[in-house]
C-alpha atoms as a PDB file:
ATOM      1  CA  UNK A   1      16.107  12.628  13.607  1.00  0.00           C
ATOM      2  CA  UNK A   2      13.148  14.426  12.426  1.00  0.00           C
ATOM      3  CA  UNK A   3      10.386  12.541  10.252  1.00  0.00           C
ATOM      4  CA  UNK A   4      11.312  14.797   7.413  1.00  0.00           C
ATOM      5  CA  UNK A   5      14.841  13.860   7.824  1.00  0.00           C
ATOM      6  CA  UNK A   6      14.527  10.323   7.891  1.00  0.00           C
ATOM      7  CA  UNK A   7      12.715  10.636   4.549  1.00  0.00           C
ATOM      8  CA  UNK A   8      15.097  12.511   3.219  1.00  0.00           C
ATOM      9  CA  UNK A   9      18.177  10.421   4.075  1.00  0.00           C
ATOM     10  CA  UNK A  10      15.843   7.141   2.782  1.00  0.00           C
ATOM     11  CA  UNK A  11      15.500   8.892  -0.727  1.00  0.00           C
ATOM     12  CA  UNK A  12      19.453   9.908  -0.486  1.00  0.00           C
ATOM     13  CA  UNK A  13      21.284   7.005  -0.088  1.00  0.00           C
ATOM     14  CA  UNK A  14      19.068   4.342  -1.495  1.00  0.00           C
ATOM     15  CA  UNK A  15      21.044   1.866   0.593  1.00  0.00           C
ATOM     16  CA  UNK A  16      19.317   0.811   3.740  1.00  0.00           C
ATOM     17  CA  UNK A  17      15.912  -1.592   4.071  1.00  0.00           C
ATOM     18  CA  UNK A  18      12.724   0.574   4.038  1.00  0.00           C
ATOM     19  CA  UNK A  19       9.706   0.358   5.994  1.00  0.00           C
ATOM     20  CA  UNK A  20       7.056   2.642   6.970  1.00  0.00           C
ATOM     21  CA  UNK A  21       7.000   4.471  10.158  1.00  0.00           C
ATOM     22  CA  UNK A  22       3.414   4.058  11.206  1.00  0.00           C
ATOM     23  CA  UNK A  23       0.368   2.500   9.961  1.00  0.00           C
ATOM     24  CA  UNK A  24      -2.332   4.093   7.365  1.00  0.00           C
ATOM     25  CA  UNK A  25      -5.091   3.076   5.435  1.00  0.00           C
ATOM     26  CA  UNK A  26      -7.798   4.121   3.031  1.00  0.00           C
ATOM     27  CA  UNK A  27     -10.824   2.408   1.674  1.00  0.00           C
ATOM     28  CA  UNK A  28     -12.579   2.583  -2.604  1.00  0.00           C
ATOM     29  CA  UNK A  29     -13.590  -0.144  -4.345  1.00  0.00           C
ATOM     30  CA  UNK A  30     -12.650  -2.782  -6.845  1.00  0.00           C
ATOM     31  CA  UNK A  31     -11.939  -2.315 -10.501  1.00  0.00           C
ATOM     32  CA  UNK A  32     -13.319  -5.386 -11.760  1.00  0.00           C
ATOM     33  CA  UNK A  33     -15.949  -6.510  -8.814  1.00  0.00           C
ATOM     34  CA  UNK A  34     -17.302  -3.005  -7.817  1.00  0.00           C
ATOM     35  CA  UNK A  35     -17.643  -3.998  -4.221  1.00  0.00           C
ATOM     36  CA  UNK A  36     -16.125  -2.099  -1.752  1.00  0.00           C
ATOM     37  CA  UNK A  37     -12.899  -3.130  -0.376  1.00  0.00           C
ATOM     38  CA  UNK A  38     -10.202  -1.854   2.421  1.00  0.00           C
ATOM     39  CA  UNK A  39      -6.960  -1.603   2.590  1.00  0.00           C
ATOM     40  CA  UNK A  40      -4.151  -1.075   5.341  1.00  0.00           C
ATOM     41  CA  UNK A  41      -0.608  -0.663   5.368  1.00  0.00           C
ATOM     42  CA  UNK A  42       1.772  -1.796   8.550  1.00  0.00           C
ATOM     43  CA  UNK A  43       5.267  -1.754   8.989  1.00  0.00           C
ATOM     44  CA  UNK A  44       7.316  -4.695   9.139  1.00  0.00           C
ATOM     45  CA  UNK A  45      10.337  -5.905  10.110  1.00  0.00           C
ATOM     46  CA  UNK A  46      13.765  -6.055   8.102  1.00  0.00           C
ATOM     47  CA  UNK A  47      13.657  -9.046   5.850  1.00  0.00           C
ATOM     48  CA  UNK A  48       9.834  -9.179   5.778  1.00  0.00           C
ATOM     49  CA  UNK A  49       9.503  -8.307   1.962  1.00  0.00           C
ATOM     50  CA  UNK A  50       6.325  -7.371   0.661  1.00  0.00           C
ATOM     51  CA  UNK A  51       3.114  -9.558   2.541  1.00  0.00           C
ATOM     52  CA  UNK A  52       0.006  -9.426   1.507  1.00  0.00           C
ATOM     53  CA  UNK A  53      -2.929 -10.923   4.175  1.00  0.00           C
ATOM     54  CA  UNK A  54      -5.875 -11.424   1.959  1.00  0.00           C
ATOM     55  CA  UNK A  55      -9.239 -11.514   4.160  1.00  0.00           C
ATOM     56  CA  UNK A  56     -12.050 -12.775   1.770  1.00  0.00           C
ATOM     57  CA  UNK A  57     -16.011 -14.431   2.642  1.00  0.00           C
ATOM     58  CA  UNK A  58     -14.474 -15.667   5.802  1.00  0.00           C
ATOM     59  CA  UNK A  59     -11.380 -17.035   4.483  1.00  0.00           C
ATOM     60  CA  UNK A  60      -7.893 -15.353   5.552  1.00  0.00           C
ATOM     61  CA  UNK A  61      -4.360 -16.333   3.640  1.00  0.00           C
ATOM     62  CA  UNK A  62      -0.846 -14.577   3.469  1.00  0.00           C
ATOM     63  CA  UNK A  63       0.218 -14.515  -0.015  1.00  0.00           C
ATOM     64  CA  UNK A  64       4.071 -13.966  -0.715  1.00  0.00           C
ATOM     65  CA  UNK A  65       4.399 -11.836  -4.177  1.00  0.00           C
ATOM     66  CA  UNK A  66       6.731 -14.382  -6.382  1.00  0.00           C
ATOM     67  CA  UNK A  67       5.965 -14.458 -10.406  1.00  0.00           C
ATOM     68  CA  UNK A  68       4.327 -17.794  -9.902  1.00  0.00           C
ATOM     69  CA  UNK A  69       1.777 -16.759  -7.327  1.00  0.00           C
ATOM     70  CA  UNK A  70       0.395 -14.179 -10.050  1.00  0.00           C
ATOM     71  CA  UNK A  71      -2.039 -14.817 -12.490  1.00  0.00           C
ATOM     72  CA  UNK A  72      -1.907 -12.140 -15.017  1.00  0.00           C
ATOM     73  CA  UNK A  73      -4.676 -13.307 -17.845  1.00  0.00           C
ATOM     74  CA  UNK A  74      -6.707 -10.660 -17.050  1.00  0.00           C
ATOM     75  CA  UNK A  75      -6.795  -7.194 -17.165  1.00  0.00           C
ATOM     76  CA  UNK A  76      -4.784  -6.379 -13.990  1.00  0.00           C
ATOM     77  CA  UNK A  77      -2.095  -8.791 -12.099  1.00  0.00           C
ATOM     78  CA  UNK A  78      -4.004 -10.751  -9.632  1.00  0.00           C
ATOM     79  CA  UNK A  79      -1.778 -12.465  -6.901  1.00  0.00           C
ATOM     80  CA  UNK A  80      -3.603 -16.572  -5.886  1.00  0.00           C
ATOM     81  CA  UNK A  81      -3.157 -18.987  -2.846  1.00  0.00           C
ATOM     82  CA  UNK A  82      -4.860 -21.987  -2.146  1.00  0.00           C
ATOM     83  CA  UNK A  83      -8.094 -20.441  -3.532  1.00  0.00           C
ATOM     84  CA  UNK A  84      -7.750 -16.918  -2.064  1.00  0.00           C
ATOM     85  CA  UNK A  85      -6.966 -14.362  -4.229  1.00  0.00           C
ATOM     86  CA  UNK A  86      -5.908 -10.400  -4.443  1.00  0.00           C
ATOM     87  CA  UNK A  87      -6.695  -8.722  -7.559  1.00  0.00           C
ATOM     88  CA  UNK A  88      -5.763  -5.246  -8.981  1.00  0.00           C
ATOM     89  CA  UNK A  89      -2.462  -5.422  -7.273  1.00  0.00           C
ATOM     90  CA  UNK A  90       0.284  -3.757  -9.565  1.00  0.00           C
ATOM     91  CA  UNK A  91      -0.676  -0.077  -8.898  1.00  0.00           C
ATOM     92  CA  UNK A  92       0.091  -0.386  -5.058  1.00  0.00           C
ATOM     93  CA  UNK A  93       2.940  -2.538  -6.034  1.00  0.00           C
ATOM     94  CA  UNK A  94       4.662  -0.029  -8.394  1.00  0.00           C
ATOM     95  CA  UNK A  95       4.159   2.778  -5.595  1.00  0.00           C
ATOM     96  CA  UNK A  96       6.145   0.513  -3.117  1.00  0.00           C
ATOM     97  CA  UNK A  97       8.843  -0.398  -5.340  1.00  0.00           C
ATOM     98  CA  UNK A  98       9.052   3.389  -6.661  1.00  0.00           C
ATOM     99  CA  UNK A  99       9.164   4.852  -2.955  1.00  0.00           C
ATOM    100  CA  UNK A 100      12.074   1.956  -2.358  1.00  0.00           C
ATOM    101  CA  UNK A 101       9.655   0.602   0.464  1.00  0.00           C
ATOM    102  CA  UNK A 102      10.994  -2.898   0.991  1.00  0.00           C
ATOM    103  CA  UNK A 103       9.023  -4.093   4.422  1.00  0.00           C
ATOM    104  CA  UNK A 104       5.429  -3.707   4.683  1.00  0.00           C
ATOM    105  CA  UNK A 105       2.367  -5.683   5.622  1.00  0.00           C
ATOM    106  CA  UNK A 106      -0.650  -5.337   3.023  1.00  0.00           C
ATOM    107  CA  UNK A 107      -3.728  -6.265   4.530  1.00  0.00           C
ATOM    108  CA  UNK A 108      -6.895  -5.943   2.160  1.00  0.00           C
ATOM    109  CA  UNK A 109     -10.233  -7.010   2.803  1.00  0.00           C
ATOM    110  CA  UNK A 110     -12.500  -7.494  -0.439  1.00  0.00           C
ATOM    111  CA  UNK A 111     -10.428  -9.754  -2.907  1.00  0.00           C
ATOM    112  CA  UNK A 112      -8.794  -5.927  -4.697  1.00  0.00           C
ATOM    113  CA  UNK A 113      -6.600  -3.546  -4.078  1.00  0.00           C
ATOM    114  CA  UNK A 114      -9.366  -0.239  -4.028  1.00  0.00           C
ATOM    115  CA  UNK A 115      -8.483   1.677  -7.622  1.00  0.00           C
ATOM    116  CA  UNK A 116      -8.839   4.948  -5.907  1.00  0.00           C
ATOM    117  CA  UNK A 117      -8.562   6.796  -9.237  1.00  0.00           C
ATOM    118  CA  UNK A 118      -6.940   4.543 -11.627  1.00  0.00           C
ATOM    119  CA  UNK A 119      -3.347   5.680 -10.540  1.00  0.00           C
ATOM    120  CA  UNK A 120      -0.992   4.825  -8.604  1.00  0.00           C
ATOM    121  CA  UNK A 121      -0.464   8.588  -6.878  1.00  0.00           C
ATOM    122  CA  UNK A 122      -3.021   7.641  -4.216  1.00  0.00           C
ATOM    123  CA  UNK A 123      -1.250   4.838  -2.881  1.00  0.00           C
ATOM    124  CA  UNK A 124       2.238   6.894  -2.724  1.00  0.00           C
ATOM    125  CA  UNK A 125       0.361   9.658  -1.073  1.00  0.00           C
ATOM    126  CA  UNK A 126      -0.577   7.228   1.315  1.00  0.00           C
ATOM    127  CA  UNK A 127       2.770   6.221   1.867  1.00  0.00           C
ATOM    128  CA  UNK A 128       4.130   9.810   1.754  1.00  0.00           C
ATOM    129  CA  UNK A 129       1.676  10.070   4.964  1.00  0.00           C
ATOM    130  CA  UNK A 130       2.790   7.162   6.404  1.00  0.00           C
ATOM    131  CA  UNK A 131       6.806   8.236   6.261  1.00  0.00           C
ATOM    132  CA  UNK A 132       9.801   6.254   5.049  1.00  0.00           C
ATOM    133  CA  UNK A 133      11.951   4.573   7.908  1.00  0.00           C
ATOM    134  CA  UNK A 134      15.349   2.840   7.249  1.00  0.00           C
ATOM    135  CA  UNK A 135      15.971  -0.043   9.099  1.00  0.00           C
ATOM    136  CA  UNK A 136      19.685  -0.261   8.710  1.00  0.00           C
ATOM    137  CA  UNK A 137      19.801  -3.442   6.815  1.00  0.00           C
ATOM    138  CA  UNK A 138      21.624  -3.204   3.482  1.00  0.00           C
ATOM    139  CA  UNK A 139      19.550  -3.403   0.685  1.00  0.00           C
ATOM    140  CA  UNK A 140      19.204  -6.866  -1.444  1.00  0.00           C
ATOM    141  CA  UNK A 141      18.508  -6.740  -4.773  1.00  0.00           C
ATOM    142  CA  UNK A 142      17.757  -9.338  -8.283  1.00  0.00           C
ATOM    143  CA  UNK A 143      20.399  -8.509 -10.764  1.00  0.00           C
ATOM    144  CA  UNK A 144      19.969  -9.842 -14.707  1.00  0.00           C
ATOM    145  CA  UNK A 145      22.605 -12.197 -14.835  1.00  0.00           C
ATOM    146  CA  UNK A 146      22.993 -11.629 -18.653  1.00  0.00           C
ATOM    147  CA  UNK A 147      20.921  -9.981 -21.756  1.00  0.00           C
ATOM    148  CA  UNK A 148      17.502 -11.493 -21.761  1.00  0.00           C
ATOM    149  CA  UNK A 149      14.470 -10.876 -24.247  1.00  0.00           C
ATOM    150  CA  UNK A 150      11.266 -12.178 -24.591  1.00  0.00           C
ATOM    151  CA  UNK A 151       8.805 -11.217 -28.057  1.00  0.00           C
ATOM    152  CA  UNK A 152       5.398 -12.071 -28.309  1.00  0.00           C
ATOM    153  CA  UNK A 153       2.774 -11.272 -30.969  1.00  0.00           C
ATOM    154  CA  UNK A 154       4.407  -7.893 -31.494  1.00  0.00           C
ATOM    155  CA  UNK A 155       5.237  -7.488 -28.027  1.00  0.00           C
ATOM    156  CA  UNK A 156       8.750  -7.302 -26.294  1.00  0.00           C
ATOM    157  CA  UNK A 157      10.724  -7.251 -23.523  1.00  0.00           C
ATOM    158  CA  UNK A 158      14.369  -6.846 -23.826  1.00  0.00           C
ATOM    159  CA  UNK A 159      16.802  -6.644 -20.589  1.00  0.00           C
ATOM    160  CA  UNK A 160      20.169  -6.095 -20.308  1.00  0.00           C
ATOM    161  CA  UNK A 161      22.142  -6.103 -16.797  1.00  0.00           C
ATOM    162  CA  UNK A 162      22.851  -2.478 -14.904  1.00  0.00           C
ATOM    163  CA  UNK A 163      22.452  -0.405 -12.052  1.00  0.00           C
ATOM    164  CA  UNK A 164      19.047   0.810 -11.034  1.00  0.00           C
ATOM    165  CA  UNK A 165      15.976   0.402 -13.083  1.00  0.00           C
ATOM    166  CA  UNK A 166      15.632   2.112 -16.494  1.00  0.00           C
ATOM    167  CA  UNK A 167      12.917   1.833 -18.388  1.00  0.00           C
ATOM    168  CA  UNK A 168      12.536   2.459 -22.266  1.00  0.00           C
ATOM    169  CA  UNK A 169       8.798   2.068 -23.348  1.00  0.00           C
ATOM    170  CA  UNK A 170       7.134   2.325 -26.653  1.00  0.00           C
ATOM    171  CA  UNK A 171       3.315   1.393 -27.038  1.00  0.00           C
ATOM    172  CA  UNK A 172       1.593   1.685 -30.754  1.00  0.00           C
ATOM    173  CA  UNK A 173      -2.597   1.889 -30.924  1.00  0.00           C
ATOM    174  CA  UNK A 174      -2.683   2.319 -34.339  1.00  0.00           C
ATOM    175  CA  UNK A 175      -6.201   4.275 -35.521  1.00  0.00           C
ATOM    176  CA  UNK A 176      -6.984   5.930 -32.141  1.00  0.00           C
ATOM    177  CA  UNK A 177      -6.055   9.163 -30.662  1.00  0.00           C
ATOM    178  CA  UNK A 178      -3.060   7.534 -28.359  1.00  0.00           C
ATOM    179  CA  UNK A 179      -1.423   6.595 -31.214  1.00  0.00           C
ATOM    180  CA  UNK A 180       2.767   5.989 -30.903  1.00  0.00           C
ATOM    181  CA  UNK A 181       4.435   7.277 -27.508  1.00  0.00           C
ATOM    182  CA  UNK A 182       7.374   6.432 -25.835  1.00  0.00           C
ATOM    183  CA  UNK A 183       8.995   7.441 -22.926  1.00  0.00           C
ATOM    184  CA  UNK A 184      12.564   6.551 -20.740  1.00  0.00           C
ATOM    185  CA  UNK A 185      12.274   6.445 -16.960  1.00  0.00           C
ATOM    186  CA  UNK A 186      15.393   6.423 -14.681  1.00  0.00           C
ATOM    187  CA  UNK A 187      13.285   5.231 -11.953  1.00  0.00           C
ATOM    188  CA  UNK A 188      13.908   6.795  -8.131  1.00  0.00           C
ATOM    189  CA  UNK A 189      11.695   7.773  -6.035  1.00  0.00           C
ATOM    190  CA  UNK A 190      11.524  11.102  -7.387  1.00  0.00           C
ATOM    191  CA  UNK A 191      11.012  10.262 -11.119  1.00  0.00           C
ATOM    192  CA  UNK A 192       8.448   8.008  -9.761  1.00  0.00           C
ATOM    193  CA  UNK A 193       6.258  11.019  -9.520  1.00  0.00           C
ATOM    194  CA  UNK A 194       6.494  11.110 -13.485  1.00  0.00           C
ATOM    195  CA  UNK A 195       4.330   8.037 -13.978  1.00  0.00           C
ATOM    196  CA  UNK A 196       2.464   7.888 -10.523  1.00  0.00           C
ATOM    197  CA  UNK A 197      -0.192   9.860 -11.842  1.00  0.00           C
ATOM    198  CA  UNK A 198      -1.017   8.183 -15.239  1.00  0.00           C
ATOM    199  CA  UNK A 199      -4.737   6.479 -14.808  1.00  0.00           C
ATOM    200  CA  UNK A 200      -5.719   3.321 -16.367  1.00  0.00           C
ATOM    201  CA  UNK A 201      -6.935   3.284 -20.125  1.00  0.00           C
ATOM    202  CA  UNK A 202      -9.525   1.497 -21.738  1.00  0.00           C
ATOM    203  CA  UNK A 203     -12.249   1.874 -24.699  1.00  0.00           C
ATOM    204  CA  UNK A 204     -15.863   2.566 -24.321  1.00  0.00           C
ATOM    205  CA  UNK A 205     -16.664  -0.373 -27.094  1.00  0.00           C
ATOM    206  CA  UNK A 206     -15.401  -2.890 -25.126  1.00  0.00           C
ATOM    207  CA  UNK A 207     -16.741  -1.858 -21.397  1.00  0.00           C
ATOM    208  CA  UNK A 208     -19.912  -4.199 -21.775  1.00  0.00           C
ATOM    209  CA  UNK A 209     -17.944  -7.041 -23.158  1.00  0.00           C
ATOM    210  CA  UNK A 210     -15.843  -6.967 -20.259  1.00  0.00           C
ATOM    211  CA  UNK A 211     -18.506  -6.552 -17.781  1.00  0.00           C
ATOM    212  CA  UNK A 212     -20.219  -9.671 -19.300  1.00  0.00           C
ATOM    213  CA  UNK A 213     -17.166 -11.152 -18.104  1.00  0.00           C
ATOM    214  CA  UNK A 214     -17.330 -10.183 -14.341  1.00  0.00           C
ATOM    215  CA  UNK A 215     -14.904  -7.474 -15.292  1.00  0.00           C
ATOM    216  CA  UNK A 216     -14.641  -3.538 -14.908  1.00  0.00           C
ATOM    217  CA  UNK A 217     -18.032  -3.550 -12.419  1.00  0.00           C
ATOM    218  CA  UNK A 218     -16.647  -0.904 -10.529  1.00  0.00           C
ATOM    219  CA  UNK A 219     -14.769   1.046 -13.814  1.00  0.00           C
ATOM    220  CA  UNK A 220     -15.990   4.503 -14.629  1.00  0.00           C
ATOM    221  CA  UNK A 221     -14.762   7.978 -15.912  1.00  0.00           C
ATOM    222  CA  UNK A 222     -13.782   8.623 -11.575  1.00  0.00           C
ATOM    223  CA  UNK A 223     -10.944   5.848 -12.241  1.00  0.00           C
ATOM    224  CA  UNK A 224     -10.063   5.273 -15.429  1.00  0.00           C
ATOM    225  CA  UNK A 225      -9.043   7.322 -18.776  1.00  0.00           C
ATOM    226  CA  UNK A 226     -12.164   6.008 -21.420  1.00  0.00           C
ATOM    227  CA  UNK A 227     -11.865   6.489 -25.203  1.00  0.00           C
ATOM    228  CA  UNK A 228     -14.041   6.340 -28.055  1.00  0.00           C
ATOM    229  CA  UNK A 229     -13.352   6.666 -31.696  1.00  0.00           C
ATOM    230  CA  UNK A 230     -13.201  10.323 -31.392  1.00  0.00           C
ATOM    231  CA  UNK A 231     -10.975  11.105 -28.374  1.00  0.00           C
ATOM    232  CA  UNK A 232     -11.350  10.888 -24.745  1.00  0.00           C
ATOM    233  CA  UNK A 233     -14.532  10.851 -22.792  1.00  0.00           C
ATOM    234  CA  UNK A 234     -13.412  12.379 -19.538  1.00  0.00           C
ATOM    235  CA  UNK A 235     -14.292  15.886 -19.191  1.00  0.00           C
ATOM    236  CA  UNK A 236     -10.753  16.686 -17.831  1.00  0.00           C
ATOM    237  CA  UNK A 237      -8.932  15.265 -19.980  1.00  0.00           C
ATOM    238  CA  UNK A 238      -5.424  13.811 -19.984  1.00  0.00           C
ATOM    239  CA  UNK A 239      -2.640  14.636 -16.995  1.00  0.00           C
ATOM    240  CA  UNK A 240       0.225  14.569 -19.855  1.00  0.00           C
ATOM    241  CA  UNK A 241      -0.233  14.041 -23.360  1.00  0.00           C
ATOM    242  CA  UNK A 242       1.616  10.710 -22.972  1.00  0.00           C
ATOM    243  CA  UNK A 243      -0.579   9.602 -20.241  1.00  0.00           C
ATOM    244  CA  UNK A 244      -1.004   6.047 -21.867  1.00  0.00           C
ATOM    245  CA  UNK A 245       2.689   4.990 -22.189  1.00  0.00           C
ATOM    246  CA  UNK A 246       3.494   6.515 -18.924  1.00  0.00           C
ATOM    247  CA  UNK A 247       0.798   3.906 -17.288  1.00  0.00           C
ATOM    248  CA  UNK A 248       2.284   1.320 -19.301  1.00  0.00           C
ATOM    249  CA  UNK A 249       5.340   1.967 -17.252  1.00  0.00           C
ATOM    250  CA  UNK A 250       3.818   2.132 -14.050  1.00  0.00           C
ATOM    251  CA  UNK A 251       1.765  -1.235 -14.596  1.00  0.00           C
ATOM    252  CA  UNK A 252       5.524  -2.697 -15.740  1.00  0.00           C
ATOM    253  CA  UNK A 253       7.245  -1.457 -12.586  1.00  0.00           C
ATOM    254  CA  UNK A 254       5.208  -2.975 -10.670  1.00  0.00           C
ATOM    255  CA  UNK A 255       4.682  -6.396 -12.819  1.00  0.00           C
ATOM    256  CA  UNK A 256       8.297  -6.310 -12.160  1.00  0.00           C
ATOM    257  CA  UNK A 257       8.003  -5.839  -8.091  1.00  0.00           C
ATOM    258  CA  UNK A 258       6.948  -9.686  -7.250  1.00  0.00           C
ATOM    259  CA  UNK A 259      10.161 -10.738  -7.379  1.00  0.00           C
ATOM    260  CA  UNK A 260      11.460 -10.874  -3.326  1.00  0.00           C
ATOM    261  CA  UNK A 261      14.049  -7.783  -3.941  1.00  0.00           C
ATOM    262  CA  UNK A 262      14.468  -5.118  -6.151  1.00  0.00           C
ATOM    263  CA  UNK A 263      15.121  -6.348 -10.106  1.00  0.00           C
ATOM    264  CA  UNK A 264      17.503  -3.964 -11.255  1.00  0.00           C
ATOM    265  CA  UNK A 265      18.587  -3.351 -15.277  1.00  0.00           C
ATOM    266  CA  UNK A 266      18.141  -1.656 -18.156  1.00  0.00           C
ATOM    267  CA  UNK A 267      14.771  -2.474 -19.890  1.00  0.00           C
ATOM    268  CA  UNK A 268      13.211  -1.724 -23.471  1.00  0.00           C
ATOM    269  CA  UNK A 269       9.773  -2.969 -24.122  1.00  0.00           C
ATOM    270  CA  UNK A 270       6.974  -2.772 -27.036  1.00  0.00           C
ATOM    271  CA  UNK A 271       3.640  -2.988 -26.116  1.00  0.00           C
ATOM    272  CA  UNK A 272       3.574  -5.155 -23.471  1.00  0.00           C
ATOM    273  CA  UNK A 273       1.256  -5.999 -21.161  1.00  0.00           C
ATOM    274  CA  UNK A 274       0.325  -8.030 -17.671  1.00  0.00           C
ATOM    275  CA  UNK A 275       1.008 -11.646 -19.341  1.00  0.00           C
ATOM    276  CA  UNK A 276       3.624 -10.905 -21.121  1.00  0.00           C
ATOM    277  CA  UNK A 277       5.482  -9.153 -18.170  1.00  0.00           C
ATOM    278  CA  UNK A 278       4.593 -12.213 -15.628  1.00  0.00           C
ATOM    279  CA  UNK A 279       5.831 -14.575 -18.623  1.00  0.00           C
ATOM    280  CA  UNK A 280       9.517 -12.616 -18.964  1.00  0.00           C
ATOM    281  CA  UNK A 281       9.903 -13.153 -14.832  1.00  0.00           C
ATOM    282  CA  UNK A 282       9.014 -16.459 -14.864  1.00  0.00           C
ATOM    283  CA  UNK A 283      11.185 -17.371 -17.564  1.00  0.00           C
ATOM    284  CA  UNK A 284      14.281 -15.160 -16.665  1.00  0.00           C
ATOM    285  CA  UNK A 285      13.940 -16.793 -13.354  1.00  0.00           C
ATOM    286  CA  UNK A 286      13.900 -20.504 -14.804  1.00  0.00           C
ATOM    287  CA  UNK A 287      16.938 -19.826 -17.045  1.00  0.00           C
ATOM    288  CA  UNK A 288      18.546 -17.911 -14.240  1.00  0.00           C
ATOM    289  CA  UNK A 289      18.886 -14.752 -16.273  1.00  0.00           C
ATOM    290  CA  UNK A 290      17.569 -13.232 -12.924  1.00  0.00           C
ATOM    291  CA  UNK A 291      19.179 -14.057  -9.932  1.00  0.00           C
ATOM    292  CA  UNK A 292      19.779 -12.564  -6.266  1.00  0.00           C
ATOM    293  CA  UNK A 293      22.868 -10.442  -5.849  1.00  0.00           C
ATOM    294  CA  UNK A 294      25.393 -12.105  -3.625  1.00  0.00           C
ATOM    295  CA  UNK A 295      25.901  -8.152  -2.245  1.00  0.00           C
ATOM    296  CA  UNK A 296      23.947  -5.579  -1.606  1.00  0.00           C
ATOM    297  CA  UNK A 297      23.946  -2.277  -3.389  1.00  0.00           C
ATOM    298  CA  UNK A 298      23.040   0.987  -3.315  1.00  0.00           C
ATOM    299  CA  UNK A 299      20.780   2.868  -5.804  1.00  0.00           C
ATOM    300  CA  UNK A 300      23.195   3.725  -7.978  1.00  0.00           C
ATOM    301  CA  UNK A 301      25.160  -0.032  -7.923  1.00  0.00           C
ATOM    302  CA  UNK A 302      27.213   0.093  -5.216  1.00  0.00           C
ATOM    303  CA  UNK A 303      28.128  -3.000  -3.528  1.00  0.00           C
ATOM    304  CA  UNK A 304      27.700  -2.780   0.255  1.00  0.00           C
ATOM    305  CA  UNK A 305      28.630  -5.362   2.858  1.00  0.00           C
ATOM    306  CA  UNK A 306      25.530  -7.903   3.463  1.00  0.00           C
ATOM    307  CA  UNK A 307      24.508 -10.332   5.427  1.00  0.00           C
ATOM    308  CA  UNK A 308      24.194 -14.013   3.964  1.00  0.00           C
ATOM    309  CA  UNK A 309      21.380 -14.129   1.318  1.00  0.00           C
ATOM    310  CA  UNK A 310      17.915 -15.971   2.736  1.00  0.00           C
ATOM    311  CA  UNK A 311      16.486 -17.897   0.461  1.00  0.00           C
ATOM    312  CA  UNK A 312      13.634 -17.072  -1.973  1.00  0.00           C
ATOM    313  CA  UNK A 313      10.435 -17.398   0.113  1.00  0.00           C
ATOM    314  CA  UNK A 314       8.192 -19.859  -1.677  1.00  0.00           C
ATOM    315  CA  UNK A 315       5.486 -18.746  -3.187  1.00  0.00           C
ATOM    316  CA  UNK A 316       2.597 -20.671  -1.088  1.00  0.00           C
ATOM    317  CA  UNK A 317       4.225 -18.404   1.956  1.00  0.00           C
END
């Protein structure tokens, strides 16, 4: 089978284990340090999950994504072990998840995933260059066990169980020009496309605050959408008028994409953010409102004959 067919049957049936054919990579820097970091993508075997090998001043650690191992206080979701840490990580994450990649080695050198240009559109053309290969292994996936919520502050996450991974976000910036959006994502890999593009947001009054706090060094109108009280600084503009909210859906797809398998379910959230997000994992998990399937499905909910479950990986890897 060609390349371009194997891609083709990975996006059709949604069924099968997904790694990449070959190895890529691509260098940038950091969002919040402004050093320059490196990253590289290898395939990996069935069962593998999503490993990160974190290479920083000398010290090297593998980091298994689980919502413990994340620290999400900041402005970005920031994956820890044993004093080692990967920042910046939920843009790469949502274009894995999106593509359906479920094997792959992450090696980045640096302490960040590189921004590239505040999307995460770089990181699936990257993948998109490396190909989609199924490994023939059915597909394991974290089903809601029952409706779950979580509010906070004005904030919300509400999750009921389902097929797939629908998403129904609303975001409210009351006294700026983003204003109310919302927007319902179906995800696949080819809706992906719909939100892989949206940049990170922030405002111009608080860049210096943030950089006072070791954050947003390496920020700028390149990689990120900047407002003021007038509008929006970059000369190009917005991709989509609802540029913001789409974001807010990337940066909660892949939030959602620590768990060791796929979370499927229907989700409607207000105005959440990294915390919040890490919080409704954490807590879903503990009152096993999230749970591994006992089957494998397909895309679309299908149970398919699997193998006996492995057990979670814990976190420390």
């Amino acid at each position: 089978m060609l390349p371009a067919q194997v891609d083709n049957e990975v996006r059709r049936n949604g069924m099968q284990q997904t790694t990449i054919r070959r190895r890529v990579q691509c260098a940038g820097i950091g969002l919040h340090s402004g050093e320059s970091v490196r990253l590289v993508l290898r395939p990996a075997a069935v069962d593998t999950g999503i490993l990160f090998h974190a290479k920083t001043a000398g010290r090297a650690r593998t980091i298994i994504p689980c919502p413990e191992a994340v620290d999400a206080s900041g402005l970005a979701s920031t994956l820890v072990r044993d004093g080692v840490s990967v920042g910046t990580v939920e843009h790469l994450l949502a274009a894995l998840r999106g593509l359906g990649i479920d094997n792959i080695h992450v090696d980045i050198e640096g302490g960040e995933a590189p921004i590239l240009d505040g999307s995460a559109a770089p990181f699936a053309d990257l993948l998109e260059e490396a190909g989609l290969w199924p490994q023939g292994a059915p597909r394991r996936v974290f089903r809601l066990t029952r409706p779950f919520s979580l509010a906070r502050g004005g904030k919300s996450i509400t999750a009921v169980p389902g097929p797939g991974f629908l998403v129904d976000y609303s975001i409210d910036f009351p006294r700026t020009c983003i204003g109310r959006q919302r927007l319902v994502l179906d995800l696949t890999p080819e809706t992906f496309r719909q939100v892989a593009g949206a940049r990170t947001f922030g405002f111009a009054r608080e860049v210096e605050a943030l950089r006072a706090r070791g954050l947003a060094r390496g920020g700028s109108l390149d990689n990120a959408v900047v407002l003021n009280d007038e509008g929006v600084l970059n000369p190009e503009g917005l991709r989509a008028p609802d540029e913001f909210v789409r974001h807010k859906i990337l940066d909660f797809i892949g939030d959602m994409a620590v768990l060791p398998f796929p979370l499927t379910g229907r989700f409607t959230v207000v105005c959440s953010g990294h915390s919040l997000n890490n919080e409704f994992l954490r807590l879903a998990l503990r009152e096993r409102a999230v749970a591994p399937s006992a089957q494998a499905v397909s895309a679309s909910g299908r149970r398919l004959p699997s193998p006996p479950l492995l057990p979670v990986p814990a976190c420390a890897g």
